[in-house]
Structure formats: structure tokens, C-alpha cells
Protein backbone atom coordinates (compact mmCIF):
# COMPACT_ATOMS: atom_id res chain seq x y z
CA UNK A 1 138.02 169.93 96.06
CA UNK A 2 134.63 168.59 95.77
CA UNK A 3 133.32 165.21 95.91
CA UNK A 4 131.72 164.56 92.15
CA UNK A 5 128.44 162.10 92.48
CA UNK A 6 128.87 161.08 88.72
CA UNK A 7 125.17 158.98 88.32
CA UNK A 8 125.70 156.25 84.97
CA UNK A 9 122.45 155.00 84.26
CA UNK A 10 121.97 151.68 86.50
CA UNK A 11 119.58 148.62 85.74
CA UNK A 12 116.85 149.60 87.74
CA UNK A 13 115.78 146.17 89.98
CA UNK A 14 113.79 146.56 92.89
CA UNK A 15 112.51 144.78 95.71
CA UNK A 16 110.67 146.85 98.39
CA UNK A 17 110.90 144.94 101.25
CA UNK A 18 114.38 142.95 100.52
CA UNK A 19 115.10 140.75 104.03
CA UNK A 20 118.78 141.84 103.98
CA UNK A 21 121.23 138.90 104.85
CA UNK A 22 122.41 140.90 107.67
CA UNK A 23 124.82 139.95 110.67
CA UNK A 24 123.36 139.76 113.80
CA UNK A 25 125.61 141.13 117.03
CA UNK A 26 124.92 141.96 120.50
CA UNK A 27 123.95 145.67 120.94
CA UNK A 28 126.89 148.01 120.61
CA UNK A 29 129.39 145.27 120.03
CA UNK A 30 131.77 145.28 117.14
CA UNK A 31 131.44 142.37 114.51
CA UNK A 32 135.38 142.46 114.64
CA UNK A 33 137.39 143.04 111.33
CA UNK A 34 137.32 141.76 107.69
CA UNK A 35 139.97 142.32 105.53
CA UNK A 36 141.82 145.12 107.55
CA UNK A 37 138.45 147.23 108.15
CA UNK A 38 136.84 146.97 111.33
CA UNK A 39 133.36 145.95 110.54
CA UNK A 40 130.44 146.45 113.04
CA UNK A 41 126.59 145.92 113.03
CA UNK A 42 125.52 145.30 109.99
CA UNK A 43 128.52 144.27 108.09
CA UNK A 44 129.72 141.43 107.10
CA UNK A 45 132.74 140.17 105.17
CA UNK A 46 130.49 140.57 101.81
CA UNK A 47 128.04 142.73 102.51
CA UNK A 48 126.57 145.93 104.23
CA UNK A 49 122.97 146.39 105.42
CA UNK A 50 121.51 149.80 105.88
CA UNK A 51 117.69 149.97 107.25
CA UNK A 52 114.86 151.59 105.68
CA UNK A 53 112.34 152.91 108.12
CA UNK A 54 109.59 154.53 106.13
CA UNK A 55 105.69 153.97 105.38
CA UNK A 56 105.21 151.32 102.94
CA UNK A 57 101.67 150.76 104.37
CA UNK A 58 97.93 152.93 104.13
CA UNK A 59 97.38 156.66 102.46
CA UNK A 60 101.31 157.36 101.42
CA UNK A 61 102.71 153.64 101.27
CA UNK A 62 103.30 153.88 97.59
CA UNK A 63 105.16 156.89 98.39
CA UNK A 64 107.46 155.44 100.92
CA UNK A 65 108.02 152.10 98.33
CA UNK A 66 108.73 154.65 95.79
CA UNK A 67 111.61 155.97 98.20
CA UNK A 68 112.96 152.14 98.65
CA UNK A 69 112.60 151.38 95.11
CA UNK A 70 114.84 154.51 94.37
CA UNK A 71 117.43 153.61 96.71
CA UNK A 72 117.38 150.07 95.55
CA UNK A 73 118.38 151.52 92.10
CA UNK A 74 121.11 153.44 92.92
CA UNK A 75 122.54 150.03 95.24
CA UNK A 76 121.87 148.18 92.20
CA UNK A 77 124.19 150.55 90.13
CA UNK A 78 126.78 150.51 93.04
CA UNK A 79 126.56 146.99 93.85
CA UNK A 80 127.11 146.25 89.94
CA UNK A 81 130.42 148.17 90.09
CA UNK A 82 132.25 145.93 92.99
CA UNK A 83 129.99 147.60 95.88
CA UNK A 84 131.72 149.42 98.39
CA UNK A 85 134.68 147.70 100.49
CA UNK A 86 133.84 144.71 98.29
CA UNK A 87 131.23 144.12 99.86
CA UNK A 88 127.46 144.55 98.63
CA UNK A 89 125.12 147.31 100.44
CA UNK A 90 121.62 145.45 100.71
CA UNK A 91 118.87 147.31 102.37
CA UNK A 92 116.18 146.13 104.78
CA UNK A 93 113.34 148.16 104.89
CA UNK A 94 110.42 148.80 107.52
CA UNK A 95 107.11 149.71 107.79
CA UNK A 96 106.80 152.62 110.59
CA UNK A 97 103.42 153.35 109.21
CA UNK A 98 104.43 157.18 109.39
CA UNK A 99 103.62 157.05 112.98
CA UNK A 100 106.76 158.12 115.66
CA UNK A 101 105.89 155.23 118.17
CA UNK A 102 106.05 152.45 115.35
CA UNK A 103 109.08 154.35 114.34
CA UNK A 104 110.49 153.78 117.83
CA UNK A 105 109.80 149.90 117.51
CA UNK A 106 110.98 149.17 114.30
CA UNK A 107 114.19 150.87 115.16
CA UNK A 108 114.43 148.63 118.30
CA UNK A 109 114.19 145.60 116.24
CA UNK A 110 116.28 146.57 113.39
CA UNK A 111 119.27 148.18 114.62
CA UNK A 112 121.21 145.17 115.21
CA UNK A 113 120.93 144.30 111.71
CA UNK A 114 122.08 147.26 110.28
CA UNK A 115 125.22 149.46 109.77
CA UNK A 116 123.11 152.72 109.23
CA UNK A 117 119.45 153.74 107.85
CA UNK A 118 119.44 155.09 104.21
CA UNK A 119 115.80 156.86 104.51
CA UNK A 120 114.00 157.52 107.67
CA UNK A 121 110.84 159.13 106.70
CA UNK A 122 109.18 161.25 108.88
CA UNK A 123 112.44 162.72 109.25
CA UNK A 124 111.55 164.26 112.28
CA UNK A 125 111.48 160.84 114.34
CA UNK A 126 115.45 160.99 114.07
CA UNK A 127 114.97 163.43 117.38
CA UNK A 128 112.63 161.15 119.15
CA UNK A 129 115.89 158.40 118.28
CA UNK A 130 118.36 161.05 119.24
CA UNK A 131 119.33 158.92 122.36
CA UNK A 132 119.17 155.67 120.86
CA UNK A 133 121.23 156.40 117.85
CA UNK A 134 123.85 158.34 119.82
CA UNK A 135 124.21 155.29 121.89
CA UNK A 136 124.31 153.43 118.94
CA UNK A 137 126.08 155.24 116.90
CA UNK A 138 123.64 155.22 113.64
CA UNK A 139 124.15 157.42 110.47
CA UNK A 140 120.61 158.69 109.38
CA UNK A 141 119.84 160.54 106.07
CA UNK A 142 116.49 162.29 107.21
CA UNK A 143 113.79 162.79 104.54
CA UNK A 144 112.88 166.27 106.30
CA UNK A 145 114.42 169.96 105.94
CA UNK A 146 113.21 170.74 109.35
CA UNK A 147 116.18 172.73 111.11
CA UNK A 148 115.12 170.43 114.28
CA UNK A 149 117.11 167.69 112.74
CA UNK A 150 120.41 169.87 113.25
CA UNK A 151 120.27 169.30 116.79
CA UNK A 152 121.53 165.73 116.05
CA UNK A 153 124.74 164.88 115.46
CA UNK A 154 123.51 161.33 114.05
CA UNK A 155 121.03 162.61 111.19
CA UNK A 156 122.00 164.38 107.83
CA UNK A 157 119.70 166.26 105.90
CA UNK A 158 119.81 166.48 102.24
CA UNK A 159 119.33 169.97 101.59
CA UNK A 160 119.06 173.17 102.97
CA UNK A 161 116.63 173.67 106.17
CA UNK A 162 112.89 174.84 105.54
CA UNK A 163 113.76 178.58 106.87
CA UNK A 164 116.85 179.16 104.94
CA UNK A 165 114.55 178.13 101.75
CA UNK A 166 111.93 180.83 102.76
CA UNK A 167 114.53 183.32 103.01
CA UNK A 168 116.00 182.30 99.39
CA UNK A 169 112.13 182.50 97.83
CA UNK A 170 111.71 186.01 99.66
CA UNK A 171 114.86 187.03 98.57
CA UNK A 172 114.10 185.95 94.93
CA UNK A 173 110.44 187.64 95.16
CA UNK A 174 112.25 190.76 95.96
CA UNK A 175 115.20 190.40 93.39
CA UNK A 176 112.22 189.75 90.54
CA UNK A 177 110.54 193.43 91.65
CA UNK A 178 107.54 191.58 93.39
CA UNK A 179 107.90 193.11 97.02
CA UNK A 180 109.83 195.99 98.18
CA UNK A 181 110.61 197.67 101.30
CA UNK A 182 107.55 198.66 102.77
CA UNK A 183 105.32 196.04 101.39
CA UNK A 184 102.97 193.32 103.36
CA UNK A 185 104.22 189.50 103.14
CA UNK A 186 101.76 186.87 104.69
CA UNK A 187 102.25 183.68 105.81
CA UNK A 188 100.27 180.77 105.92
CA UNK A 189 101.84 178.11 108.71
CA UNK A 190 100.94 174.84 110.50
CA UNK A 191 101.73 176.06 114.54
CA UNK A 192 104.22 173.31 114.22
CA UNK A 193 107.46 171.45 112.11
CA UNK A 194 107.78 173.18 108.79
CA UNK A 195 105.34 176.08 109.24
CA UNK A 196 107.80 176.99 112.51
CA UNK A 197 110.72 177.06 110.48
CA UNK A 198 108.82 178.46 107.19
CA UNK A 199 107.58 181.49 109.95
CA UNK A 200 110.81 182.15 111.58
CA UNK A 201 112.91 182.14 108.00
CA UNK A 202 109.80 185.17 106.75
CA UNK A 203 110.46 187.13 109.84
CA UNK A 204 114.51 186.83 109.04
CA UNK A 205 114.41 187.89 105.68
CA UNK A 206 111.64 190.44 106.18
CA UNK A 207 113.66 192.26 108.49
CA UNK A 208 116.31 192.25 106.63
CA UNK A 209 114.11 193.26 103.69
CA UNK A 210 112.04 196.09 105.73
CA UNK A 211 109.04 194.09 104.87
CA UNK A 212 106.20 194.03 107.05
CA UNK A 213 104.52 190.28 107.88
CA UNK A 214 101.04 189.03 108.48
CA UNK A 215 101.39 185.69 109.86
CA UNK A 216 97.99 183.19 109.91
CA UNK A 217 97.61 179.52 111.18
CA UNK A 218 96.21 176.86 109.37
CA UNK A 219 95.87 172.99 110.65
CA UNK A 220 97.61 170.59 108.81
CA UNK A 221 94.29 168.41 108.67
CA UNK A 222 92.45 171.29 107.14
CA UNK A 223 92.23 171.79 103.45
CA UNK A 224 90.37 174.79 102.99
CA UNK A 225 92.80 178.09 102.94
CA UNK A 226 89.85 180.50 102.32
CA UNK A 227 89.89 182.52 105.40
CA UNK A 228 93.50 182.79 105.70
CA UNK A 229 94.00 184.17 102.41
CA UNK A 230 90.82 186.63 102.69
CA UNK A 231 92.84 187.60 106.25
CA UNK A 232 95.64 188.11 104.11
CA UNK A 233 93.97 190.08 101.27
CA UNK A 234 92.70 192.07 103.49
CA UNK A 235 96.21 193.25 105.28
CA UNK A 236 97.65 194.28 101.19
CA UNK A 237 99.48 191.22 101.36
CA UNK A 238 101.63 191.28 97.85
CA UNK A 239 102.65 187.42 98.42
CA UNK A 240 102.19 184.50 100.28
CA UNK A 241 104.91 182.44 101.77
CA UNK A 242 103.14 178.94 103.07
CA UNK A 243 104.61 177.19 105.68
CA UNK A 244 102.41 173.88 104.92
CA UNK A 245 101.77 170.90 102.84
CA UNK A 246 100.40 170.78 98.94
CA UNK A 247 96.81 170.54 99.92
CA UNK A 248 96.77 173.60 101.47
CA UNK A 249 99.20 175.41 98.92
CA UNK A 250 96.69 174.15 96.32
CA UNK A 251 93.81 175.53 97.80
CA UNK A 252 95.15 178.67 98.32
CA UNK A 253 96.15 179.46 95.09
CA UNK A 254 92.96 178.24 93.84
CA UNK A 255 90.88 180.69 96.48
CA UNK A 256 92.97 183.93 95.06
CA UNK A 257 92.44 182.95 91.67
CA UNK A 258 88.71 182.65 91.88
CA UNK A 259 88.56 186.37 93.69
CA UNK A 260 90.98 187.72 91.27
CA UNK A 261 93.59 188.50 94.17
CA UNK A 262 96.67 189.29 92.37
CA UNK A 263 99.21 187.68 94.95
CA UNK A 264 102.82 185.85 94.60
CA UNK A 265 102.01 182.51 96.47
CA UNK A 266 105.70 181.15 97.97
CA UNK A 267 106.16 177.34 99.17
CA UNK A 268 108.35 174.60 99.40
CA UNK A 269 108.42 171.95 96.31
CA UNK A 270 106.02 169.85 98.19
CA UNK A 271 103.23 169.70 94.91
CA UNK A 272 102.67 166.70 93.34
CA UNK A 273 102.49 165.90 89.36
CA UNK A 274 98.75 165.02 90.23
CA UNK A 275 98.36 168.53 91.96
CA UNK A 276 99.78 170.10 88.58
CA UNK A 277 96.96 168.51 86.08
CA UNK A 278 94.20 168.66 88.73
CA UNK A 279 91.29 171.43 89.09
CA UNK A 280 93.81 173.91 90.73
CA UNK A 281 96.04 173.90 87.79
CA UNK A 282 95.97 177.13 85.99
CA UNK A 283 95.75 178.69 89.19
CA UNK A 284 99.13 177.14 90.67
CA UNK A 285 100.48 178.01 87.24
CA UNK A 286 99.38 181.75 87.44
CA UNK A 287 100.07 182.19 91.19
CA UNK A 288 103.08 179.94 92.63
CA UNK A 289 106.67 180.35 93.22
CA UNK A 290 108.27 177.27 94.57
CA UNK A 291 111.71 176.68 96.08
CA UNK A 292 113.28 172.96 96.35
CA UNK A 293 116.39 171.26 97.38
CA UNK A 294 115.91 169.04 94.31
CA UNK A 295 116.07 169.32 90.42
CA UNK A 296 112.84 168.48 88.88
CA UNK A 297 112.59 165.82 86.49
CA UNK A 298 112.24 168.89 83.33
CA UNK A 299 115.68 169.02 84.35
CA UNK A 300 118.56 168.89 81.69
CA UNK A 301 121.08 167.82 84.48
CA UNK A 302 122.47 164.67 82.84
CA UNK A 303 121.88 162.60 86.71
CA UNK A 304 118.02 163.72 86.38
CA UNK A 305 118.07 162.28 83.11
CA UNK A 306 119.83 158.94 83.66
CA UNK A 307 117.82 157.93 86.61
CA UNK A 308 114.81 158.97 84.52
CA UNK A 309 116.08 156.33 81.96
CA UNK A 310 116.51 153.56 84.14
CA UNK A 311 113.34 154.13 86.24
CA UNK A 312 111.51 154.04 82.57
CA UNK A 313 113.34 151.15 81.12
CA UNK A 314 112.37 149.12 84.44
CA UNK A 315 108.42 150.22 84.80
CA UNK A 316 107.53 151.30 81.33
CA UNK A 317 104.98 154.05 81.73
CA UNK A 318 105.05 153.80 85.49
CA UNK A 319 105.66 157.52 86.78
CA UNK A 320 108.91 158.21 88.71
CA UNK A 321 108.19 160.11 91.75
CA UNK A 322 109.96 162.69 93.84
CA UNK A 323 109.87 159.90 96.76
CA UNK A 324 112.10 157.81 94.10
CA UNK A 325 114.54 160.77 93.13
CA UNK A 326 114.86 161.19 97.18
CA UNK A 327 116.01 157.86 98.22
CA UNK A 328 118.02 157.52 95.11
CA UNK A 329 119.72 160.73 96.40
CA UNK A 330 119.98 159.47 99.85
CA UNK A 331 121.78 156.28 98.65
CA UNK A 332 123.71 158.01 97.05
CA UNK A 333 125.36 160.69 99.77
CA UNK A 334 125.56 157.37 102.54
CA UNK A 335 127.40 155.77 99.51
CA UNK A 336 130.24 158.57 100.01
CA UNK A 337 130.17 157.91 103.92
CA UNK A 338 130.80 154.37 103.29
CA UNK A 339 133.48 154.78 100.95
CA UNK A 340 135.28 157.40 103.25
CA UNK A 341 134.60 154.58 106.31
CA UNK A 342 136.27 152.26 103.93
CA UNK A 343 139.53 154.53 103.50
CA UNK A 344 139.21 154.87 107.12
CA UNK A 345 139.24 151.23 107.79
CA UNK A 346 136.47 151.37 110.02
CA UNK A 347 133.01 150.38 109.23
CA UNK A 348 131.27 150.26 112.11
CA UNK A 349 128.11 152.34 112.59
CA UNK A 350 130.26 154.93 114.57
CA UNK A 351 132.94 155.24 112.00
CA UNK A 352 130.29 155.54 109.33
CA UNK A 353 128.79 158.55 110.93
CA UNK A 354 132.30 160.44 111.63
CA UNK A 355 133.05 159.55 107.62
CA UNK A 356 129.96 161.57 106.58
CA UNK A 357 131.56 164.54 108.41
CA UNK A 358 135.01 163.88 106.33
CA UNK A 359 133.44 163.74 102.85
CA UNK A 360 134.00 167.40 102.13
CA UNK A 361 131.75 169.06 99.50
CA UNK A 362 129.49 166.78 97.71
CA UNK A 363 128.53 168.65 94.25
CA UNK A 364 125.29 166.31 92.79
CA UNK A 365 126.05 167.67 88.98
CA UNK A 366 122.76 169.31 89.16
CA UNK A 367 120.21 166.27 91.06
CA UNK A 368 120.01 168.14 94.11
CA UNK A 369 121.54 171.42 95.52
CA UNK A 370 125.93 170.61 96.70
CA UNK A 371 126.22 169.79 100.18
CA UNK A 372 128.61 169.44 102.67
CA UNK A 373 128.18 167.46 106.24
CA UNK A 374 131.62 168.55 107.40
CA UNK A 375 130.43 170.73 110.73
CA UNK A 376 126.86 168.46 112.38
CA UNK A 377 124.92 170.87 113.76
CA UNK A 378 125.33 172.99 111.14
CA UNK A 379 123.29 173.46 107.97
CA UNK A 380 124.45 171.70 105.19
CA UNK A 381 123.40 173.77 102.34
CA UNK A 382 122.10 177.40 102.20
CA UNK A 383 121.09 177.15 97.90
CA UNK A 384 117.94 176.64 96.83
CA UNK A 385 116.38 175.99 93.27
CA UNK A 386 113.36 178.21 92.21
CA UNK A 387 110.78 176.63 90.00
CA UNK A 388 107.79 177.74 89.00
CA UNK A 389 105.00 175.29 87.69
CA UNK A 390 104.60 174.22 84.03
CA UNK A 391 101.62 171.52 83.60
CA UNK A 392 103.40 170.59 79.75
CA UNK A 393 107.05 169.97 81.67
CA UNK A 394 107.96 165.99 82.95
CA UNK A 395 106.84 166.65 86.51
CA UNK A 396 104.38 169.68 86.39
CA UNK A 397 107.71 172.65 87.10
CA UNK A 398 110.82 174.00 85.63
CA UNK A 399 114.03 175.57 86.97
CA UNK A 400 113.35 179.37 87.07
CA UNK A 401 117.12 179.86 88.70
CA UNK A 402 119.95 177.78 89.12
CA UNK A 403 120.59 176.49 93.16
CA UNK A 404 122.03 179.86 94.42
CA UNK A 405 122.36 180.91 98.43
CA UNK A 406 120.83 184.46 98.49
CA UNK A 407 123.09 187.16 100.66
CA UNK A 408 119.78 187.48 102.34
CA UNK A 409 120.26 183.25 103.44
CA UNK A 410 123.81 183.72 104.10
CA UNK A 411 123.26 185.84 107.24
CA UNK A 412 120.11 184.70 108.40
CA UNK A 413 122.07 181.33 108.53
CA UNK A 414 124.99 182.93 110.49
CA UNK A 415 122.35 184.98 112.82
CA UNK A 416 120.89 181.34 113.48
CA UNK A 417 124.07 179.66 114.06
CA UNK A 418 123.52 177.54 111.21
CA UNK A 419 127.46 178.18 110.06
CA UNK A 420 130.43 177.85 111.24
């Protein structure tokens, strides 16, 4: 049977820094038991803190505040309700200044204060912690799709992995008439993290598709996609698949528009409402294809639209971001693991992390695509949402198709061991 997440629309109040009253405990040891439940780090008799570490700090700050503030709202909504194990989740959130070794030290200092962490962002860092939170124990919800991640059995990823969603938007591109057997892909990839698993999940589906691939490198600090996609011109590429970052999506879209290339350009849902009603626009609108593990806020899915209302009746005219939708998502799948802990009687950061694996299926009516943390290691979705931008839509994009897991997905999952 699967797990409903049923979102009413919360009062949206947010703090996005809040020093959780959290219980402090020698490393590894057990608080002891409250009520019946065996309560560890973290827990107390009335409450539950889970740690934030994310960048609240320099370029992307607001971003990472706009990732508190949306689990914040979805705590509020819970804690309104009774909280979980009667107790109240608080958060307490860190600034790792989106840089691994600050990661590594706010970790250090937080993790006897906390039952779990409700956003680490970059995701990634969860396999520089790999030791650390096996010896401790620690659920993570990771704010990455990089397949790395499955190789730890502490970190849950909300979506499907970065290759499985480049074999669903080949798949689709091939479905809609737009390659064939025979035909030239190209890809555009940073050497490293998602243009790795963006490159490996093109060569997957092309071989399954008998497409032939031209693969270029592009450096994630370089915004300027020009040569790549004249490379790729020149090789009959019919589409694009990019295995970066919006800036460099952006440009390249905007480079095949100005030379009238007439190319299907593929990425993950990584644009921004800004990139939508910038320069670039008609030429993202005329030339990309995105895939996405989340709705987008055009979305009729009735959880889209109440956290849209309660973001709105909290900051007026202040946009809602997909930062916000993510850690309002992530709040909401530890939520389950902390309820199942709770039936389990055990809510110490160990128990928390096997009670993410008992959930079952967790269908988000439409917020994000259903997943299921039963087997770690494994993926936890293989659906992906297509969208294609629309400048006049509440985000910039639209849903083109439904979440589905392509045939194409399915075995390139099982040929990577990504099922079980």
C-alpha cells in the first residue's frame, strides 16, 4: 500500500537559523527512553532536533535560507498537529558555506545535538561523512541526485539519480520522433558529479537506442558553451543532453539559437525563474527539454498549490523558490521516518535511519516523483517529470508528461545495479 503525504496548507512561520533546544549527550550514547520510545541524540521528552547543514552565507545563501524556511513550514504544519511522538521536531541549521571542509566541521559540532539532518546541501558531502554518520548512525536527506550518494547507507535522495533522468529525457526525445536509430546525440558534461552521471546515463540509453554520442567537456566555472555546441553542430548532433548547471544550459541554448542550429537541448530542471525572463528566454523556450524529480509550481497537484498558498500568505509577493519546495519535501519524507521510528519505539538516530527503509512507497500526490527507501543502495525512484519552459507559467515551465519510468530507465537501472 503506499504511504499518502497528504500536504493541508500550514501557517507558514520561519526562522532560518532557529537555536534548537536540543539535548546534549556524549557521542554515540543513548539519551535513554521517554514514554516507552527509546530516545537518543537529539530527542528529548518534548521535542526532536534535526540539523540543517546548508549555505545560508555569500553567492547562494538566500538559496540555502530558502531551503530552511521551507522545511520550517512543513514542521510548522506538523508541529501544529501534535508533532510526531508528541514531541515537537525543531531544526537547527548551519552555515557550511557550500564548502566540504566547513561541512566536515559543522557536522562535528552539531551531531550531538541532533537526531538526524533534514537538508544537507551539497549533497555530495554525505560521502565525505560516510564514516562519521555510519558511526553515528545519522539519517541524511541529500539535496543531490548524484548516484554517488547510493553508496551510503545513511543518505536518502529524493528522487531519481542524475543518469536514470538522462535516460528518461532520451527516451522521451525518441518517443516524441526527435532522434532515431542512427542519429548523433551530444553531450555537454562537467568531467565530474552530475556531468559523470548525466554521461554514463547518454551512453546507456544510446545503446539501447542505437544512437551514436558525441560527448564534450565543459568547466563548471565556465559560462560560455560556444565551442562545445559548434563541436556538436558540427558532428549532426540532433540534441543535446547537458550534464551541467543553468548557466551553461542557458548559454547553450542561446548560442544555437543565434546560428539557427535546429537542436533538442536536454537537462536537468536546474533553470531558475530568473533564467526564464532573462536575455536567453525565447531561446530556452524554443530549444529546451527539461526533466525533474519535482512538480513545478504551474502545477495543478493540490500539495504544489497549498504550499504555494502558505508561502504567499506568509511573504506577500516574495517568490517561492525551488530551494523552498525542496526542503519542504525533505521535511516531509524524514517526517515518515520519524513516525515509523515512533511505531518502532525507537528514536534514536540509528532507529531513525532503519525506519526510512520500512516506510514502503511514499506517493507525494503529485509534489515530487513516489519514492521508496526500502532497499539503501538502491535507487529510489526511476520516474521523471518532463517540462518544457513557459516564461507566462508560475515558475518559467509546465508538465509536458506525467512522472513516468521509461522501459529504457528500467534496465539501465537493473544493468547498473540500481534495483533489486
Amino acid at each position: 500500500m503506499k504511504n499518502k503525504l497528504k500536504v493541508l496548507g500550514p501557517t507558514l512561520v520561519i526562522a532560518l537559523a532557529i537555536a534548537g533546544c536540543s539535548s546534549k549527550a556524549t557521542d554515540n550514547a543513548d539519551s535513554g527512553e521517554s514514554g516507552g520510545v527509546k530516545a537518543g541524540v537529539g530527542v528529548t521528552s518534548d521535542a526532536i532536533t534535526l540539523g540543517a547543514l546548508v549555505p545560508l552565507s555569500g553567492p547562494i545563501g538566500g538559496l540555502g535560507q530558502d531551503g530552511v524556511a521551507g522545511i520550517q513550514l512543513w514542521f510548522d504544519k506538523v508541529n501544529a498537529g501534535g508533532g510526531v511522538c508528541d514531541r515537537e521536531l525543531r531544526i537547527e541549521s548551519r552555515d557550511n558555506k557550500y564548502n566540504s571542509q566547513e561541512t566536515m566541521t559543522q557536522y562535528t559540532s552539531l551531531r550531538t545535538d541532533i537526531a538526524g539532518i533534514v537538508n544537507l546541501s551539497p549533497g555530495t558531502d554525505a560521502v565525505t561523512l560516510g564514516p562519521k554518520l555510519a558511526q553515528d548512525g545519522l539519517a541524511v536527506l541529500a539535496g543531490s541526485y548524484d548516484p554517488v550518494l547510493l553508496t551510503v547507507p545513511q543518505a536518502f535522495m529524493p528522487g531519481a539519480p542524475y543518469d536514470v533522468e538522462a535516460v528518461n529525457g532520451v527516451a522521451y526525445l525518441v518517443e516524441k520522433g526527435i532522434l532515431k536509430e542512427g542519429d548523433t546525440i551530444g553531450v555537454i558534461a562537467y568531467p565530474n558529479g552530475i556531468g559523470v552521471a548525466v554521461t554514463n546515463g547518454v551512453a546507456g540509453a544510446a545503446q539501447q537506442f542505437g544512437l551514436k554520442v558525441e560527448n564534450t567537456k565543459i568547466d563548471s566555472t565556465a559560462t560560455d558553451a560556444t565551442a562545445q555546441v559548434n563541436t556538436l553542430r558540427q558532428a549532426g548532433a540532433k540534441a543535446i543532453v547537458m550534464g551541467t548547471a543553468s548557466a551553461q544550459t542557458v548559454s547553450a541554448a542561446a548560442v544555437a539559437k543565434a546560428g539557427g542550429y535546429d537542436v533538442v537541448i536536454q537537462a536537468t530542471n536546474l533553470l531558475s525563474s530568473g533564467d526564464l525572463a532573462g536575455p536567453a528566454r525565447d531561446a530556452l523556450v524554443d530549444h529546451v527539454v527539461l526533466t525533474s524529480n519535482s512538480a513545478p509550481f504551474s502545477s495543478d497537484a493540490a500539495p504544489v498549490q497549498e504550499l504555494l498558498a502558505a508561502w504567499e500568505a506568509k511573504y506577500g509577493d516574495r517568490a517561492a523558490t525551488a530551494p523552498a519546495a525542496a526542503g519542504y519535501l525533505m521535511a516531509q519524507l524524514l517526517e515518515k521516518g520519524l513516525n515509523q521510528a515512533c511505531e518502532d519505539k525507537d528514536l534514536t538516530p540509528q532507529g531513525i535511519t532503519t525506519a526510512m527503509s520500512k516506510v514502503g512507497v511514499i506517493d507525494t500526490d503529485g509534489l515530487a516523483v513516489d519514492l521508496d527507501f526500502s532497499n539503501p543502495g538502491t535507487a529510489p525512484s526511476l520516474e521523471s517529470f518532463i517540462l518544457v519552459p513557459d516564461p507566462n507559467a508560475k515558475g518559467g515551465t509546465v508538465i509536458a508528461q506525467t512522472p513516468t519510468a521509461s522501459a529504457a530507465a528500467v534496465k539501465y537501472a537493473a544493468d547498473k545495479s540500481y534495483t533489486k
